[in-house]
N, C-alpha and C. Protein backbone atom coordinates (compact mmCIF):
# COMPACT_ATOMS: atom_id res chain seq x y z
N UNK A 1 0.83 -1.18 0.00
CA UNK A 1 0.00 0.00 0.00
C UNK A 1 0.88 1.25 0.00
N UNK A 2 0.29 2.21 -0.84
CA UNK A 2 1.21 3.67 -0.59
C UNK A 2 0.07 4.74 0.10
N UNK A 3 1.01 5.69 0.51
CA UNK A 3 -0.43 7.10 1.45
C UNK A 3 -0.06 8.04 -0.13
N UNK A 4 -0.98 8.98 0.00
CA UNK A 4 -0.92 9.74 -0.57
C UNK A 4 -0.53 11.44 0.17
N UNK A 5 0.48 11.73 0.03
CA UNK A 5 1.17 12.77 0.64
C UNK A 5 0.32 14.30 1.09
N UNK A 6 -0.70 13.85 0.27
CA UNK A 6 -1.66 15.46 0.32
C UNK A 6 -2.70 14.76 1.11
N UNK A 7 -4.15 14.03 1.12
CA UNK A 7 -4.71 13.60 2.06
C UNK A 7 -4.85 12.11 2.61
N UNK A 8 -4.06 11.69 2.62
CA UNK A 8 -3.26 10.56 3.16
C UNK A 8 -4.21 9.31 2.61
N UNK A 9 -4.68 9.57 1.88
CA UNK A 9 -5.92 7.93 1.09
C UNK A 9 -4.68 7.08 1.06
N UNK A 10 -4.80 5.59 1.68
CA UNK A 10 -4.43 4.53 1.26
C UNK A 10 -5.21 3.78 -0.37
N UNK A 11 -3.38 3.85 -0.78
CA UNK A 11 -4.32 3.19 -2.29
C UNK A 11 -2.72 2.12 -2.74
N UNK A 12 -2.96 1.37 -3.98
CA UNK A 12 -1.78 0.05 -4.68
C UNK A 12 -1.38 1.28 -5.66
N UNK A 13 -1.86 2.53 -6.09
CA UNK A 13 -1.66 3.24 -6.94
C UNK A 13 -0.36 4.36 -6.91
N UNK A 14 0.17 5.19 -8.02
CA UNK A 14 1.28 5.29 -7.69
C UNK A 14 0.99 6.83 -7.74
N UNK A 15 0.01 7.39 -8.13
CA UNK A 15 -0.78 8.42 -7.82
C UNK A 15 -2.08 8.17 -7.55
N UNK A 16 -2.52 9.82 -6.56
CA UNK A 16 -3.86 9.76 -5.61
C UNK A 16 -5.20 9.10 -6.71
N UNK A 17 -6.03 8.42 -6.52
CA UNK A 17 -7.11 8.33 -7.57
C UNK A 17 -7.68 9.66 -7.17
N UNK A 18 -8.23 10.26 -5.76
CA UNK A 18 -8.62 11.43 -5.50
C UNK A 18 -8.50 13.06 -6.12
N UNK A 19 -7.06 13.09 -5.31
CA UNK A 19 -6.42 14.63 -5.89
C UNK A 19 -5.16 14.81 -7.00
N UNK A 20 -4.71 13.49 -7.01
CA UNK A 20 -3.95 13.39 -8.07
C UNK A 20 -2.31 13.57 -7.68
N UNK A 21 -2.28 13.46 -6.76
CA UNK A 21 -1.26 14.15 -5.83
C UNK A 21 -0.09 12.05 -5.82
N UNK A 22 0.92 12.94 -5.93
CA UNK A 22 2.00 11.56 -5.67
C UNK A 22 1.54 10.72 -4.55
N UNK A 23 1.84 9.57 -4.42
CA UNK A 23 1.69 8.68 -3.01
C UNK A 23 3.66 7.84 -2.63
N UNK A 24 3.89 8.07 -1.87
CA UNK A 24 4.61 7.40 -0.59
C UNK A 24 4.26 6.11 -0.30
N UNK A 25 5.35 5.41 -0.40
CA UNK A 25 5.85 4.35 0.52
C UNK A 25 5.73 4.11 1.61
N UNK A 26 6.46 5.72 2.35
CA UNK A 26 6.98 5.70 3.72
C UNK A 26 5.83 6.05 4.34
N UNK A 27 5.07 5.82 4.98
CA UNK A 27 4.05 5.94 5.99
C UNK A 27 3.71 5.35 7.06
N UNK A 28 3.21 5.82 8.41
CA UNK A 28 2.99 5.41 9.56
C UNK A 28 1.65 5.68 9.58
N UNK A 29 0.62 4.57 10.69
CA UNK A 29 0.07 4.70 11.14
C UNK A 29 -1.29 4.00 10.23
N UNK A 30 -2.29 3.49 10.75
CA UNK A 30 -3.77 2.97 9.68
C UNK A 30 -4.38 3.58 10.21
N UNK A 31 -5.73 4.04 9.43
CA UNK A 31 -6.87 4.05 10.10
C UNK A 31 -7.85 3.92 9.15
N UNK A 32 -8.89 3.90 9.78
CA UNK A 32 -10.25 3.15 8.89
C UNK A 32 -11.40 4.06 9.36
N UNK A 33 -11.75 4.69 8.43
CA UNK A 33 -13.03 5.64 8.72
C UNK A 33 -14.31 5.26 7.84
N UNK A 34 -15.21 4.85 8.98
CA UNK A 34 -16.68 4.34 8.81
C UNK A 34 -17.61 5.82 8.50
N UNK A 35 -17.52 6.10 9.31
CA UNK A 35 -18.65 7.26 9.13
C UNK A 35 -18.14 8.15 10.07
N UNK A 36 -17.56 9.36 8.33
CA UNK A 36 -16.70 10.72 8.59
C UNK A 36 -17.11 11.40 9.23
N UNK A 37 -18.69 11.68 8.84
CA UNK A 37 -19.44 13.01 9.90
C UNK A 37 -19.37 12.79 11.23
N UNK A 38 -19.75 11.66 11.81
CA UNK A 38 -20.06 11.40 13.39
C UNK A 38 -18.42 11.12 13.92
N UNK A 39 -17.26 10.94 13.26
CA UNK A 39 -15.86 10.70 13.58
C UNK A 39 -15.11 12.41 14.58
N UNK A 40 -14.98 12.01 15.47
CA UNK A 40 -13.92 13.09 15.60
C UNK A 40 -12.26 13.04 15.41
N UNK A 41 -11.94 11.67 14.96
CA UNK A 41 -10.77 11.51 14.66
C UNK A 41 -10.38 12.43 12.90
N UNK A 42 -11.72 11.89 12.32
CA UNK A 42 -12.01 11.98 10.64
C UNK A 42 -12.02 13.49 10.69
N UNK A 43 -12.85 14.30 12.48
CA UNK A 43 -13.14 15.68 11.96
C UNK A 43 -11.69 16.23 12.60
N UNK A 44 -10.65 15.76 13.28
CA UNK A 44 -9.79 16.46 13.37
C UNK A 44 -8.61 16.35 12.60
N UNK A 45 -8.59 15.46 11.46
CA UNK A 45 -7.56 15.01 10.24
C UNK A 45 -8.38 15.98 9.15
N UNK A 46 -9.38 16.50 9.25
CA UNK A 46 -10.56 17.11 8.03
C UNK A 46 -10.76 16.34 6.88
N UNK A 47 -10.80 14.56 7.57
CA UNK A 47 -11.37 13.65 6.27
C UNK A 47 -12.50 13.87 6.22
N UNK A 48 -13.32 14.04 5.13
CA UNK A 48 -15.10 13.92 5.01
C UNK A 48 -15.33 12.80 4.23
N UNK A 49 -14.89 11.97 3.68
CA UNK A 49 -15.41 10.99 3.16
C UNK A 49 -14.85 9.49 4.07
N UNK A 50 -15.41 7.92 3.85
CA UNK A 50 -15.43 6.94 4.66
C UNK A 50 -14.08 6.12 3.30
N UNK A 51 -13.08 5.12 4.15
CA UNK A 51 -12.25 5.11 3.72
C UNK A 51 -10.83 4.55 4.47
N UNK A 52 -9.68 4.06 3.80
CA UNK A 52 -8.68 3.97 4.57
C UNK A 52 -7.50 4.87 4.43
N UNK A 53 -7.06 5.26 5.44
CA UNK A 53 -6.10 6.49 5.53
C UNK A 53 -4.80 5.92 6.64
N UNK A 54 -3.79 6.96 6.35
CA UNK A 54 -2.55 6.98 6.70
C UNK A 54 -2.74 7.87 7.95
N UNK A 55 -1.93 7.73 8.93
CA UNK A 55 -1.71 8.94 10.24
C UNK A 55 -0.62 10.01 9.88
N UNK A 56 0.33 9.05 9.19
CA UNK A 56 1.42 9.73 9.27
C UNK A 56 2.34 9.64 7.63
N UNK A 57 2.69 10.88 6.39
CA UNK A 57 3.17 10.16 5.24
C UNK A 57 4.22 11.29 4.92
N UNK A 58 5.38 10.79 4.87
CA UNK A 58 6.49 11.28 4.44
C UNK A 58 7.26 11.15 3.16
């Protein structure tokens, strides 16, 4: 899996399908967001959509 350096989407791709933005190797951290609105993890990263994401992408 790579993060994507701008909003951290986990994807096999070598750019974002999202923003189009390069993706990284190097990344720390998973997370898995069910449902963005009711998340305060999702509202303090400012993910709005449900999805798997990176914590951390360098």
């Amino acid at each position: 899996m790579k993060a994507c350096r701008k909003c951290h989407v986990l994807t096999k791709k070598n750019v974002c399908p999202f923003c189009g933005e390069p993706t990284s190797d190097h990344w720390q951290g998973y997370l898995i967001v069910i449902d963005a609105s009711n998340s305060v993890i999702a509202e303090k990263m400012h993910l709005k959509m449900p999805g798997k994401y990176a914590l951390k992408v360098r």
